[in-house]
N, C-alpha and C. Protein backbone atom coordinates (compact mmCIF):
# COMPACT_ATOMS: atom_id res chain seq x y z
N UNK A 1 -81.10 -119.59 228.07
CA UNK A 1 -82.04 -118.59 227.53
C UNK A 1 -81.38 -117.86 226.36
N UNK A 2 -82.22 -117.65 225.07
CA UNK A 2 -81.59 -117.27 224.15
C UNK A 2 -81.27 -115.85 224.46
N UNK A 3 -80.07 -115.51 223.30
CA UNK A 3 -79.67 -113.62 223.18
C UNK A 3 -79.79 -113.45 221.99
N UNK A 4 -80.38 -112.01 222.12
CA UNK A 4 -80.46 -111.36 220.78
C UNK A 4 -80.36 -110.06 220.99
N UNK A 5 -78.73 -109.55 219.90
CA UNK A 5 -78.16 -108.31 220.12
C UNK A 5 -78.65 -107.66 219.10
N UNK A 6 -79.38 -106.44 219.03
CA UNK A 6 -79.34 -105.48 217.78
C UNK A 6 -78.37 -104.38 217.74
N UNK A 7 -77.98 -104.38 216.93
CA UNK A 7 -76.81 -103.00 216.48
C UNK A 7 -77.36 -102.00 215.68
N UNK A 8 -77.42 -100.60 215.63
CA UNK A 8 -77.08 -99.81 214.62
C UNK A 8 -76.19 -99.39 214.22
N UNK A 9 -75.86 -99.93 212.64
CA UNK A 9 -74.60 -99.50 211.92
C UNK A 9 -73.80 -98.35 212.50
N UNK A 10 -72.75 -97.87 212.12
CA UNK A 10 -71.72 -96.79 212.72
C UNK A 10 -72.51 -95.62 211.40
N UNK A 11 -72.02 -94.73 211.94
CA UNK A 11 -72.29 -93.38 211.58
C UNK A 11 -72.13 -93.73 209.75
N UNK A 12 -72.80 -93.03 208.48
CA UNK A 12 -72.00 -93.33 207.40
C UNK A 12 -72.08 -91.81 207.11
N UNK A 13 -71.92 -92.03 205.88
CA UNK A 13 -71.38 -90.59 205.09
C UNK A 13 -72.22 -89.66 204.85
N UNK A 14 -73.74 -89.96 204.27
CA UNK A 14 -74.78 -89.11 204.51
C UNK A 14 -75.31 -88.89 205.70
N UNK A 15 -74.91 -89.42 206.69
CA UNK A 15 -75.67 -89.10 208.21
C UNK A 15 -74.57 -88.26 208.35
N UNK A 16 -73.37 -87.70 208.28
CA UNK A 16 -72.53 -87.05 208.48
C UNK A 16 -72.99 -85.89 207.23
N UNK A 17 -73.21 -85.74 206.95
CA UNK A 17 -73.88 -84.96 205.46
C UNK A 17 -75.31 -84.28 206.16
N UNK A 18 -75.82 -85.08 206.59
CA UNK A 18 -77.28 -84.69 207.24
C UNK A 18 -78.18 -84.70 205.91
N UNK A 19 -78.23 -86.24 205.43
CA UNK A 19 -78.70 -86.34 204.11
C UNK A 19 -79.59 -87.63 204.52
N UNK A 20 -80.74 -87.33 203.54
CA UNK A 20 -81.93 -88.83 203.48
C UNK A 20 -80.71 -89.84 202.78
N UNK A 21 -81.15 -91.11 203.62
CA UNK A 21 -80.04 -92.12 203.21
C UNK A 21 -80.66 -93.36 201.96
N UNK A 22 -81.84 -94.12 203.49
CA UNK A 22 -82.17 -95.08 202.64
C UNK A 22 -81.60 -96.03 202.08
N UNK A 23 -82.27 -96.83 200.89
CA UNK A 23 -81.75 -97.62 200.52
C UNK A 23 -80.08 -97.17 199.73
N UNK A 24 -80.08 -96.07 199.81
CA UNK A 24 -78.08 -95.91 198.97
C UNK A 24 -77.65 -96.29 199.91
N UNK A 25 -76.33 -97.17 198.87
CA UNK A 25 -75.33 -97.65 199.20
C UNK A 25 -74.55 -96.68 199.74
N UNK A 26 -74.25 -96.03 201.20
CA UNK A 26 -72.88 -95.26 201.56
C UNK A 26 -72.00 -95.88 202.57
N UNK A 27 -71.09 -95.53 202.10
CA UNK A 27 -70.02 -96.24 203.38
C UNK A 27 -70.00 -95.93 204.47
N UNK A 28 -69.12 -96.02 205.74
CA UNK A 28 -69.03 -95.34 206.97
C UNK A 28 -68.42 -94.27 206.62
N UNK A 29 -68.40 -93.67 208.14
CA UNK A 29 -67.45 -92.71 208.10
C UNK A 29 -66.08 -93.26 209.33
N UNK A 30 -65.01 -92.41 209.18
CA UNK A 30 -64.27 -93.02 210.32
C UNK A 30 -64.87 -92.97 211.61
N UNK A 31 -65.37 -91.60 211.81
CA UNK A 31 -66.34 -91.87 212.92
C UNK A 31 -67.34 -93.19 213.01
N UNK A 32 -67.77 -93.78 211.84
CA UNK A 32 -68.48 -94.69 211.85
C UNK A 32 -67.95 -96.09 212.21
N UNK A 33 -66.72 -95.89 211.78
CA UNK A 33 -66.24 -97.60 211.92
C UNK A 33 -65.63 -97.55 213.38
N UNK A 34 -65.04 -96.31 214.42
CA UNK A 34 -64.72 -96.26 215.56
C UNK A 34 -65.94 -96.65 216.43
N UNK A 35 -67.65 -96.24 216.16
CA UNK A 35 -68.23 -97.02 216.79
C UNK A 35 -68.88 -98.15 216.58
N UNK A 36 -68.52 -98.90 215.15
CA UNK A 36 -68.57 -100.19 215.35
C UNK A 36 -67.60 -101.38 215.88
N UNK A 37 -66.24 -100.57 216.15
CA UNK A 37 -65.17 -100.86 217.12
C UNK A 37 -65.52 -100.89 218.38
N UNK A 38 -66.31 -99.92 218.65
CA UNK A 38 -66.62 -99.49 219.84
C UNK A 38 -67.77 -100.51 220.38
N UNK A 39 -68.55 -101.40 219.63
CA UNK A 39 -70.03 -101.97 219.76
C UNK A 39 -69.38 -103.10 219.63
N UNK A 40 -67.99 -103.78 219.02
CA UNK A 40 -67.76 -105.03 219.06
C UNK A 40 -66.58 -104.89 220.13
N UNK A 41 -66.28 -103.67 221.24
CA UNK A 41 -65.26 -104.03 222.23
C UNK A 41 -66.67 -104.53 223.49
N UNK A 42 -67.85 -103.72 223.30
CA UNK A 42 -68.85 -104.14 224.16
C UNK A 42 -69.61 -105.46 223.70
N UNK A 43 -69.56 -105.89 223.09
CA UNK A 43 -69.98 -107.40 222.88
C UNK A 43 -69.01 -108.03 222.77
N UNK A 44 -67.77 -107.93 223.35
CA UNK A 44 -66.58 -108.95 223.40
C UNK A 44 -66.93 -109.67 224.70
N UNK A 45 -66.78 -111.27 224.84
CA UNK A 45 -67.42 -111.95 225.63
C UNK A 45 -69.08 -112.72 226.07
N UNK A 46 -69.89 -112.23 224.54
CA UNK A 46 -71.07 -112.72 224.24
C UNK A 46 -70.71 -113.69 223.36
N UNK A 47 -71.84 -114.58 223.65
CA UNK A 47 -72.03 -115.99 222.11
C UNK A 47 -72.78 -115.53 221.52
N UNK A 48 -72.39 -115.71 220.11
CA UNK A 48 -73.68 -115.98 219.18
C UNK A 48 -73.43 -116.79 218.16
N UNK A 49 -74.37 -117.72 217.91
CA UNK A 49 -74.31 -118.62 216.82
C UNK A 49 -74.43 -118.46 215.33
N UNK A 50 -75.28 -117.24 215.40
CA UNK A 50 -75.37 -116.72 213.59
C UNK A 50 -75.57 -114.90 213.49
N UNK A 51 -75.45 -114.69 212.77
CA UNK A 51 -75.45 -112.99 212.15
C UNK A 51 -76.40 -112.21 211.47
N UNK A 52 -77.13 -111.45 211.27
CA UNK A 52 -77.88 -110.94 210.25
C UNK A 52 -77.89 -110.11 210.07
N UNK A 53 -77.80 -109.33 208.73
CA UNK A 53 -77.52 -107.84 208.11
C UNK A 53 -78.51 -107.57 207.17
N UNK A 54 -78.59 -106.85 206.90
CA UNK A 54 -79.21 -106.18 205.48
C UNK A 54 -78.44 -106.46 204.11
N UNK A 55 -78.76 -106.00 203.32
CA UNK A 55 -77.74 -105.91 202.03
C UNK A 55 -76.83 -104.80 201.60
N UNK A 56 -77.37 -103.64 202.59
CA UNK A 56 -76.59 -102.37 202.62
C UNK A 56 -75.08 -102.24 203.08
N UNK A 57 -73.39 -101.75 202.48
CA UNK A 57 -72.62 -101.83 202.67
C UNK A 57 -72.43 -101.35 204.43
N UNK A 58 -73.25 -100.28 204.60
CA UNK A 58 -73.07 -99.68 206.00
C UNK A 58 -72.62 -100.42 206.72
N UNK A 59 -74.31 -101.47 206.96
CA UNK A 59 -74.56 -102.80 208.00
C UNK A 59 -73.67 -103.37 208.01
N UNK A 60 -73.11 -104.19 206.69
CA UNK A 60 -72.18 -105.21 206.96
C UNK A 60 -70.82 -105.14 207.25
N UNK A 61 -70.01 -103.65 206.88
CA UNK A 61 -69.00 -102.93 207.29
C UNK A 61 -68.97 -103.06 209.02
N UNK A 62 -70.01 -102.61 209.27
CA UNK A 62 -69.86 -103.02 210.92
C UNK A 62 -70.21 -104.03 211.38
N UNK A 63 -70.89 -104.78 210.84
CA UNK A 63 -70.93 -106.17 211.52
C UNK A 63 -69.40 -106.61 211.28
N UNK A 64 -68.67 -106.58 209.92
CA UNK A 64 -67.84 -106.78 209.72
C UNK A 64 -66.26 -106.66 211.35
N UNK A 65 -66.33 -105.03 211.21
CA UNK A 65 -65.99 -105.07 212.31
C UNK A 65 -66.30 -105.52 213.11
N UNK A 66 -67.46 -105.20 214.02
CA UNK A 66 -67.50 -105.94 214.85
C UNK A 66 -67.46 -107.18 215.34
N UNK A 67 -67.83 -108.28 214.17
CA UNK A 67 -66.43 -109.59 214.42
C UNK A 67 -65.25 -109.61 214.95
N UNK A 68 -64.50 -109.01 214.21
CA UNK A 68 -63.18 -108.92 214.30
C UNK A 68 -62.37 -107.98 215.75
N UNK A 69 -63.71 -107.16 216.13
CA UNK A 69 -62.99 -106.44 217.40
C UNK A 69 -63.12 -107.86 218.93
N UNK A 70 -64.58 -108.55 218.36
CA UNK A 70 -65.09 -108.90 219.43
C UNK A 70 -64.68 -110.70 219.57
N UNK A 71 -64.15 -110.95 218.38
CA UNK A 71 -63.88 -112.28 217.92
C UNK A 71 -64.21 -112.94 217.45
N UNK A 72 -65.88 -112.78 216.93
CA UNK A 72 -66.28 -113.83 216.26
C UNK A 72 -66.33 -114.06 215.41
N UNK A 73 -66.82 -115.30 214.60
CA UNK A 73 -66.64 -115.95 213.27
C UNK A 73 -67.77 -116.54 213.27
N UNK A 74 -68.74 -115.79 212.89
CA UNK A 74 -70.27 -116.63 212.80
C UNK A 74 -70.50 -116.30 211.59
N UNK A 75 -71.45 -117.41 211.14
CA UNK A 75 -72.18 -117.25 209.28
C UNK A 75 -73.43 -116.30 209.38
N UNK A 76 -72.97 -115.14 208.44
CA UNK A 76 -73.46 -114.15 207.95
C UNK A 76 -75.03 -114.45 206.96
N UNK A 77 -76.23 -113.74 207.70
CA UNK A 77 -77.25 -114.17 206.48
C UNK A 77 -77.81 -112.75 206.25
N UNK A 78 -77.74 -112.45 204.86
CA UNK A 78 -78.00 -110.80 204.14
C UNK A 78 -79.35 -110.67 203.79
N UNK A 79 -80.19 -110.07 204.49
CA UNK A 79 -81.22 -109.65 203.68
C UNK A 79 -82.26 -108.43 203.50
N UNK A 80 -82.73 -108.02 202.65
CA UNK A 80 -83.02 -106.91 202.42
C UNK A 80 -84.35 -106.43 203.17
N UNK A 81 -84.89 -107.33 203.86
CA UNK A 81 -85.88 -107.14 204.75
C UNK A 81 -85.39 -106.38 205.67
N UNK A 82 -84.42 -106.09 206.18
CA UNK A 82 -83.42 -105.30 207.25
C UNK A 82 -82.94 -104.34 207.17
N UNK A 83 -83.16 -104.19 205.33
CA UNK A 83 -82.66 -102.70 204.81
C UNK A 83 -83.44 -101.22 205.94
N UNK A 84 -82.72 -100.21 205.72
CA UNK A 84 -83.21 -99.12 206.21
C UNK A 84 -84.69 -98.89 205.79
N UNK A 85 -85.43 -98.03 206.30
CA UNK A 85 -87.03 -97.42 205.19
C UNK A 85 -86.42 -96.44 204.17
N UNK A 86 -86.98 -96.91 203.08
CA UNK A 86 -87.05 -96.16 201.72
C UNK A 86 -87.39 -95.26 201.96
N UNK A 87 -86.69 -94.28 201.51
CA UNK A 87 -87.21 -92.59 201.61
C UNK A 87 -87.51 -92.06 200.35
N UNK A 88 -87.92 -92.66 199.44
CA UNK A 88 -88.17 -92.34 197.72
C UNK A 88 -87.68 -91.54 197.59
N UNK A 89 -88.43 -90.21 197.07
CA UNK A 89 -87.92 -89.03 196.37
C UNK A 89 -86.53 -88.63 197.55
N UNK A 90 -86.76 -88.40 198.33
CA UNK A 90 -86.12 -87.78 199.64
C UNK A 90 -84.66 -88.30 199.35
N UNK A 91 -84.45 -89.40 199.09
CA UNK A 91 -82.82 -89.97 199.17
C UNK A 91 -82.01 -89.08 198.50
N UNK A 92 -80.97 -88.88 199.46
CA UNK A 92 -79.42 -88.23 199.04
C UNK A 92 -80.01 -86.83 199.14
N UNK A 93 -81.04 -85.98 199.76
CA UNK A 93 -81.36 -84.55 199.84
C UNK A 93 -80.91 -84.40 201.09
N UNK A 94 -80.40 -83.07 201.56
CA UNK A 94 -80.15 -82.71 202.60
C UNK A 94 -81.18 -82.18 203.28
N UNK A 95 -81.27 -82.63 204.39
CA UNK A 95 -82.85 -82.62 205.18
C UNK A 95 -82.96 -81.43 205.72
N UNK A 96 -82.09 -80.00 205.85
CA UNK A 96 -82.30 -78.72 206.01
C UNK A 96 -83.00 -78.33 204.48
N UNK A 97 -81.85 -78.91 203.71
CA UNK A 97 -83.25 -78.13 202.29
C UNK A 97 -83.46 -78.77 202.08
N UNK A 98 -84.35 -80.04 202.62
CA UNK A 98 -85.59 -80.09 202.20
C UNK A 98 -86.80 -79.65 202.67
N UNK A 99 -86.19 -79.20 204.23
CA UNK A 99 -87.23 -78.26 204.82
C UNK A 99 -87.35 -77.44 204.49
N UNK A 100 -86.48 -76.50 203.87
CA UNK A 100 -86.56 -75.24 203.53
C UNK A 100 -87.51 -75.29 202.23
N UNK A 101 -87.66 -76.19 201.19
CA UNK A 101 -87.85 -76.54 200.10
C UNK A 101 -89.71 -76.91 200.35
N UNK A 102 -89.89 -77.83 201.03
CA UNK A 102 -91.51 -78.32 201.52
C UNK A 102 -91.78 -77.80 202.94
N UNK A 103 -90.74 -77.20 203.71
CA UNK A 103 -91.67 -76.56 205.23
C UNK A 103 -91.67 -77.76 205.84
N UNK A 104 -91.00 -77.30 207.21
CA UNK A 104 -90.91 -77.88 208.34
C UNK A 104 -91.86 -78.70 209.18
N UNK A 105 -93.21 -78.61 208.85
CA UNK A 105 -93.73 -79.31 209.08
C UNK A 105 -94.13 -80.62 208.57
N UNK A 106 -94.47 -80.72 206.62
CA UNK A 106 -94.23 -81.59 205.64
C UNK A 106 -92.97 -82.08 205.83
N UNK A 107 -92.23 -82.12 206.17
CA UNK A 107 -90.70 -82.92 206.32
C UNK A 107 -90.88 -83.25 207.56
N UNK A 108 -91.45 -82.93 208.92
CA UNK A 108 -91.39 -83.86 210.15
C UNK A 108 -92.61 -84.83 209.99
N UNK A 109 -93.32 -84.55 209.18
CA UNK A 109 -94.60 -85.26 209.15
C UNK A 109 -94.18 -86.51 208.48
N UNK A 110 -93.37 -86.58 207.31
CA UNK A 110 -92.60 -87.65 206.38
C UNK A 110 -91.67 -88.11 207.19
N UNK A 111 -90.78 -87.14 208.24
CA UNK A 111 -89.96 -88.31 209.01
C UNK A 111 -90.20 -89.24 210.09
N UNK A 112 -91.53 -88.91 210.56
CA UNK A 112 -91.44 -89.29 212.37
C UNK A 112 -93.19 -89.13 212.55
N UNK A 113 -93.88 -89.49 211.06
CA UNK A 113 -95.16 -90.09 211.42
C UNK A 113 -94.59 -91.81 211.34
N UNK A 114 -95.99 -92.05 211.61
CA UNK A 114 -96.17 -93.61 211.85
C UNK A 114 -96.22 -94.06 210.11
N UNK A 115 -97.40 -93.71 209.74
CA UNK A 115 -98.36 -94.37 208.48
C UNK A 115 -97.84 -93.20 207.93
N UNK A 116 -97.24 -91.94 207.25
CA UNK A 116 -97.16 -90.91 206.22
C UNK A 116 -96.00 -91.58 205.76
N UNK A 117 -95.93 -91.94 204.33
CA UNK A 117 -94.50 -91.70 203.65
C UNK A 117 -94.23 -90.95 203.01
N UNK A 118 -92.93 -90.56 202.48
CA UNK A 118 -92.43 -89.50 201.63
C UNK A 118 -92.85 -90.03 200.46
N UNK A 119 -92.78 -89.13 199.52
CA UNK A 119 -93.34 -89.39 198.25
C UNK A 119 -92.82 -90.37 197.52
N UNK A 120 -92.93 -91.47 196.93
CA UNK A 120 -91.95 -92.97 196.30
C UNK A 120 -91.61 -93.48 197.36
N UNK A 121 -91.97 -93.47 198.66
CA UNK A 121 -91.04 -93.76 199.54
C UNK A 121 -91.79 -94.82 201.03
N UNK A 122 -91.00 -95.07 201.62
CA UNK A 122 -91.90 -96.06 202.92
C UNK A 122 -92.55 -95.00 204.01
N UNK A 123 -93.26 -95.51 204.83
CA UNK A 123 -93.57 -94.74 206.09
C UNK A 123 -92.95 -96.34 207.14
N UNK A 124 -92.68 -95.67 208.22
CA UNK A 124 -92.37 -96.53 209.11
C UNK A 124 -93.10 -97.83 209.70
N UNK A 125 -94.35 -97.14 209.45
CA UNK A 125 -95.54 -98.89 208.85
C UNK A 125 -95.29 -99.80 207.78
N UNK A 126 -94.29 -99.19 207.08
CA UNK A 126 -94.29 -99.89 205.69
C UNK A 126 -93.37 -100.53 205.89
N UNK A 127 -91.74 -100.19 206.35
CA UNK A 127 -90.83 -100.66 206.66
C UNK A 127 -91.03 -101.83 207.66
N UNK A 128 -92.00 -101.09 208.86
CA UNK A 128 -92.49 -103.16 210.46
C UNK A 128 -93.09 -104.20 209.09
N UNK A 129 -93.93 -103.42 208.28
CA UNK A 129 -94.67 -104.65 207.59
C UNK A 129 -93.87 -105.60 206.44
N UNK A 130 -92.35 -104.74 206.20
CA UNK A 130 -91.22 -105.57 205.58
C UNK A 130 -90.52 -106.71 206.14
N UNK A 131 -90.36 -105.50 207.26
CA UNK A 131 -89.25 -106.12 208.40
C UNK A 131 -89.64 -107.38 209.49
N UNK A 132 -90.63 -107.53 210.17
CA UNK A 132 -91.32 -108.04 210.74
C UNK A 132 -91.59 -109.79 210.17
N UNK A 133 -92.43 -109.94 209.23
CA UNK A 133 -92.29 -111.55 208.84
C UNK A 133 -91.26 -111.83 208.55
N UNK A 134 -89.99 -111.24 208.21
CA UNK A 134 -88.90 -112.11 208.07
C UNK A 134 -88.14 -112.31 209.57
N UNK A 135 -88.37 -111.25 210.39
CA UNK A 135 -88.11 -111.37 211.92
C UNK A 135 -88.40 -112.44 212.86
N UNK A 136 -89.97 -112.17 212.27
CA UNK A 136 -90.70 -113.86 213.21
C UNK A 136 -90.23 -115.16 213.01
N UNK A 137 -90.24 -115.14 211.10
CA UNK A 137 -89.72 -116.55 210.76
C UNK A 137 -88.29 -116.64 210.89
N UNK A 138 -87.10 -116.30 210.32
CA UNK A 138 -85.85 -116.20 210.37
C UNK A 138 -85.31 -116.24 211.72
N UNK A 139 -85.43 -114.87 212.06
CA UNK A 139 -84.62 -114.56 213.47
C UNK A 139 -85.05 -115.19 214.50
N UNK A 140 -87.09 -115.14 214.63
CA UNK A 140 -87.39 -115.93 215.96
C UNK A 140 -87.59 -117.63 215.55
N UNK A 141 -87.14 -117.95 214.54
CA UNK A 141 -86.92 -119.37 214.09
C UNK A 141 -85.81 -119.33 215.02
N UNK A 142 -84.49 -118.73 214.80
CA UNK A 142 -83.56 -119.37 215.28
C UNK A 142 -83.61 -118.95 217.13
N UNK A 143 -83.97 -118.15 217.58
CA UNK A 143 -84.53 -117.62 218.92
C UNK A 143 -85.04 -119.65 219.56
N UNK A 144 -86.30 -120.07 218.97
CA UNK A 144 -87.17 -120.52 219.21
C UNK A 144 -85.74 -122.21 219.19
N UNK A 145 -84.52 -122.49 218.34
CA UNK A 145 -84.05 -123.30 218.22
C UNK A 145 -82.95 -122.93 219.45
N UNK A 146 -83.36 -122.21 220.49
CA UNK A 146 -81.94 -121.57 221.26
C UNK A 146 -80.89 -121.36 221.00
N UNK A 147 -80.59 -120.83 219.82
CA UNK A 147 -79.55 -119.74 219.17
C UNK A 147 -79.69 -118.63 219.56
N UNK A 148 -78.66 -118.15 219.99
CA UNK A 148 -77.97 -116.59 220.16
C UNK A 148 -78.11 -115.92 219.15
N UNK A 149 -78.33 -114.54 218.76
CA UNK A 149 -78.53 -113.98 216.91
C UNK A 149 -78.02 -112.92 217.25
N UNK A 150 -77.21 -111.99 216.62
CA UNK A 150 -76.47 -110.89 216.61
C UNK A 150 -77.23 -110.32 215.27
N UNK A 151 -78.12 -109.06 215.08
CA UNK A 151 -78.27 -108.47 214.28
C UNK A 151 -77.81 -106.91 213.83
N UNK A 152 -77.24 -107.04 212.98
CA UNK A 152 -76.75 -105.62 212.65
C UNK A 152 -77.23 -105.21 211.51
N UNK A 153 -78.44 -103.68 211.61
CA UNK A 153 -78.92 -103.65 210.47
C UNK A 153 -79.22 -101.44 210.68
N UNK A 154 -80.15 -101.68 210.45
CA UNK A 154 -80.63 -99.86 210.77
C UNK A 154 -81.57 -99.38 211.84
N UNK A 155 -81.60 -98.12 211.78
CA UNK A 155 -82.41 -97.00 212.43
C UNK A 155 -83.73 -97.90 212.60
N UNK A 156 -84.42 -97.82 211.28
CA UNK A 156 -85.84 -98.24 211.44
C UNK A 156 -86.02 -99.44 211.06
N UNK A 157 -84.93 -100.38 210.62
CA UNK A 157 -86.14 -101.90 210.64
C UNK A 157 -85.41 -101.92 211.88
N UNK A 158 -84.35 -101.84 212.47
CA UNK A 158 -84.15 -102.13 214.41
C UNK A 158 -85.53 -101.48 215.05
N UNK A 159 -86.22 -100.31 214.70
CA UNK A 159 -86.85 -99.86 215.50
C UNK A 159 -88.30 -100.76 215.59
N UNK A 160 -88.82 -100.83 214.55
CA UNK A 160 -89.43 -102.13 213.87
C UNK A 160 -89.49 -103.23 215.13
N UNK A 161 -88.30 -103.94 215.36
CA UNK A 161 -87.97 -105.24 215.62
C UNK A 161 -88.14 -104.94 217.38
N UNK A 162 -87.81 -103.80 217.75
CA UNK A 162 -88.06 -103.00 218.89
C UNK A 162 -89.17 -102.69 219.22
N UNK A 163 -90.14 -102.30 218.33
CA UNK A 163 -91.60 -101.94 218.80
C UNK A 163 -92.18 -103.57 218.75
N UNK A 164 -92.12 -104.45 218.30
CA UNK A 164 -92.39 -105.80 218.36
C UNK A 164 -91.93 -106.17 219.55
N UNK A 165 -90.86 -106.55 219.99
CA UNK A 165 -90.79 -106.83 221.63
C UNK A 165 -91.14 -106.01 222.57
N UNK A 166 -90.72 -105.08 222.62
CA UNK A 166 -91.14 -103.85 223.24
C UNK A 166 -92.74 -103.92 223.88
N UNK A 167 -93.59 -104.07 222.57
CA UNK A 167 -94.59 -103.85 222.31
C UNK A 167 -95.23 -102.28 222.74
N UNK A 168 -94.41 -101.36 222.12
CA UNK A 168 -95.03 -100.55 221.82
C UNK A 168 -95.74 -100.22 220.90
N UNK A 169 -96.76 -98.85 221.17
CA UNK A 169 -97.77 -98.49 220.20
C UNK A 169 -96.66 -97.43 219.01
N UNK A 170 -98.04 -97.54 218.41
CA UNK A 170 -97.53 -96.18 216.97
C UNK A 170 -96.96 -94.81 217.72
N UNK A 171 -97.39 -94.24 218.57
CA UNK A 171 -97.20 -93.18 219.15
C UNK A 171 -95.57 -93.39 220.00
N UNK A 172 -95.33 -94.93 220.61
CA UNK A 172 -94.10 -95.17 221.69
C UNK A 172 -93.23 -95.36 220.50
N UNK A 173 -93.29 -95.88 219.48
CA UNK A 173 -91.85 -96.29 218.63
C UNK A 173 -91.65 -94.68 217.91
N UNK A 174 -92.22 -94.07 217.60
CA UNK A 174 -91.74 -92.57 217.25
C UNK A 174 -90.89 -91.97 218.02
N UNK A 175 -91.16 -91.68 219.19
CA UNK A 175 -90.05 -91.50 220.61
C UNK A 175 -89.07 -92.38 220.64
N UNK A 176 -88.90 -93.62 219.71
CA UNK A 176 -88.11 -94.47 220.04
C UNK A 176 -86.68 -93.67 219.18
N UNK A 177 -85.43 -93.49 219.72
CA UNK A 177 -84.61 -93.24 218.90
C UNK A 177 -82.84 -94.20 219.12
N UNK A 178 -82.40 -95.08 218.81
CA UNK A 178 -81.29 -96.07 218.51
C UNK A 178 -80.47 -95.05 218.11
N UNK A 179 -79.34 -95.30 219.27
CA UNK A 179 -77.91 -94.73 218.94
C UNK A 179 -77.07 -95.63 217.98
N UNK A 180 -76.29 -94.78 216.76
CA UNK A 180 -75.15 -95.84 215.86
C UNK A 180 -74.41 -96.08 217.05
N UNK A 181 -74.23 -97.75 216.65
CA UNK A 181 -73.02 -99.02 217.00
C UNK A 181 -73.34 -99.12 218.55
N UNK A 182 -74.69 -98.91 219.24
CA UNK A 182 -74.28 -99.33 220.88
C UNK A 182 -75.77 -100.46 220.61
N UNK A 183 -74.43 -101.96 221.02
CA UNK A 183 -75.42 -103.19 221.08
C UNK A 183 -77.05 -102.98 222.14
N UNK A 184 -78.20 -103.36 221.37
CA UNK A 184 -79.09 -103.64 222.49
C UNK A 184 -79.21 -105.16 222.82
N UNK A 185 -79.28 -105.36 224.06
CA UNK A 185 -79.19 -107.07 224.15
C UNK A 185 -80.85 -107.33 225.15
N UNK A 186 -81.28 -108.58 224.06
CA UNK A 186 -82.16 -108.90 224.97
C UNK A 186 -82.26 -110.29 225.31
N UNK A 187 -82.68 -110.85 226.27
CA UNK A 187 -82.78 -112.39 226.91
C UNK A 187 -84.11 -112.61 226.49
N UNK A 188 -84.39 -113.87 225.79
CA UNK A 188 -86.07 -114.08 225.60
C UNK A 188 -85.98 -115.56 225.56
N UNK A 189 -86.93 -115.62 226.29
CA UNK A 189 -87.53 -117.36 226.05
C UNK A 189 -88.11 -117.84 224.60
N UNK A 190 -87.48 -119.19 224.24
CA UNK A 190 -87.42 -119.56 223.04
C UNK A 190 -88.86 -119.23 222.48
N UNK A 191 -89.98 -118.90 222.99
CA UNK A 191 -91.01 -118.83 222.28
C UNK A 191 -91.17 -117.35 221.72
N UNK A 192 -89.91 -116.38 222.31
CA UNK A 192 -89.97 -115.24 221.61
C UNK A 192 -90.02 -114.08 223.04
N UNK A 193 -90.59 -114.32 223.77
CA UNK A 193 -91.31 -113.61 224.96
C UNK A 193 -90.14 -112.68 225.68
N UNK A 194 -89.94 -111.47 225.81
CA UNK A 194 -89.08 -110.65 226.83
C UNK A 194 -88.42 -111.18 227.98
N UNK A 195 -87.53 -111.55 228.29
CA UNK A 195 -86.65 -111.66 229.82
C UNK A 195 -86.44 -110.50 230.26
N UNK A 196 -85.27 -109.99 229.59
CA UNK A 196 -84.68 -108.70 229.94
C UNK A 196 -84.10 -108.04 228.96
N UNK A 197 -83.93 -106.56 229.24
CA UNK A 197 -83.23 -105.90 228.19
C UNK A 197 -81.87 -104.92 228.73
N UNK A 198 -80.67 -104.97 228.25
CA UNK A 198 -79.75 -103.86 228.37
C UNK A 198 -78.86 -103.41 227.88
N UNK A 199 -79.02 -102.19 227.65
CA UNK A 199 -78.35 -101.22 226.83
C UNK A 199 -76.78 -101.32 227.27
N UNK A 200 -75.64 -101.76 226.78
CA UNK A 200 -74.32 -101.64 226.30
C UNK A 200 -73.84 -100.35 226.00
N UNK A 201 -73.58 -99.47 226.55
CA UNK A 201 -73.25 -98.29 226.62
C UNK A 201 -72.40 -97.70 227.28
């Protein structure tokens, strides 16, 4: 029965900032790379046959690690379908002022609706409708060939890829919130379908 691990990257520098990230390029933080140490000492003793990241340095910094804590040497495939959601205008602002700046309610409404995006920017509908066909074809291509897939990517196309198995509604993936660097592993029959799920923690 196939596996498929999702990761969220380790902590980076604007989440330590308490800053809209998005598509910028930021690095980890040390805190960040200790829990992608930490996510490849808990997937030490899993197979997987291939990798997938985003194009963002974060992601691949910890996938990076996490090879190397956990042992493996699998071929890496980058793509930007996996990237975080675009936060347009919002990127690199610190999300206290920007509340202070548009009001606390206009800033929860842009972070943690379903369908609202920030201004230039994705809503979390926008990001499943990125993320998603390259999921089905790519990832549950290789699912469907009984390959193991280790994905390490973000917050919201993981959450994305989560409300798709899951099958939760618009209202359940909002509540949904992914801790940085703790693997989720799930068992699914090659046609894609849920076995089981558990949190590595």
């Amino acid at each position: 029965m196939p596996t498929l691990a999702l990761v969220r990257h380790g902590q980076s520098l604007w989440n330590l900032e308490n800053r809209f990230t998005g598509w910028v390029d930021v690095p980890l933080t040390e805190k960040g790379e200790e829990e992608a140490r930490e996510g490849g000492e808990r997937l030490r003793g899993q197979h997987f046959d291939v990798a997938y990241t985003s194009t963002l340095i974060r992601a691949q910094e910890t996938l990076r690690i996490i090879q190397e804590v956990a042992g493996f040497d699998l071929p890496v495939i980058r793509d930007e379908a996996l990237n975080e959601r675009h936060y347009g205008d919002l990127q690199g602002l610190n999300k206290a002022d920007t509340a202070a700046r548009y009001g606390d309610d206009q800033v929860k409404l842009w972070r943690r609706s379903y369908a609202t995006p920030p201004p230039n920017g994705e809503a979390l509908k926008d990001t499943a409708a990125r993320t998603l066909p390259f999921f089905e074809r790519a990832i549950l291509g290789d699912i469907a060939q009984g390959k193991d897939v280790l994905v390490v990517a973000h917050g919201n196309s993981n959450r994305s890829i989560v409300m798709r198995l899951d099958e939760l509604s618009e209202e359940g993936v909002l509540a949904l919130e992914l801790a940085t660097g703790v693997p989720l592993v799930y068992e699914l029959a090659e046609d894609g379908t849920v076995q089981s799920k558990t949190t590595l923690d």
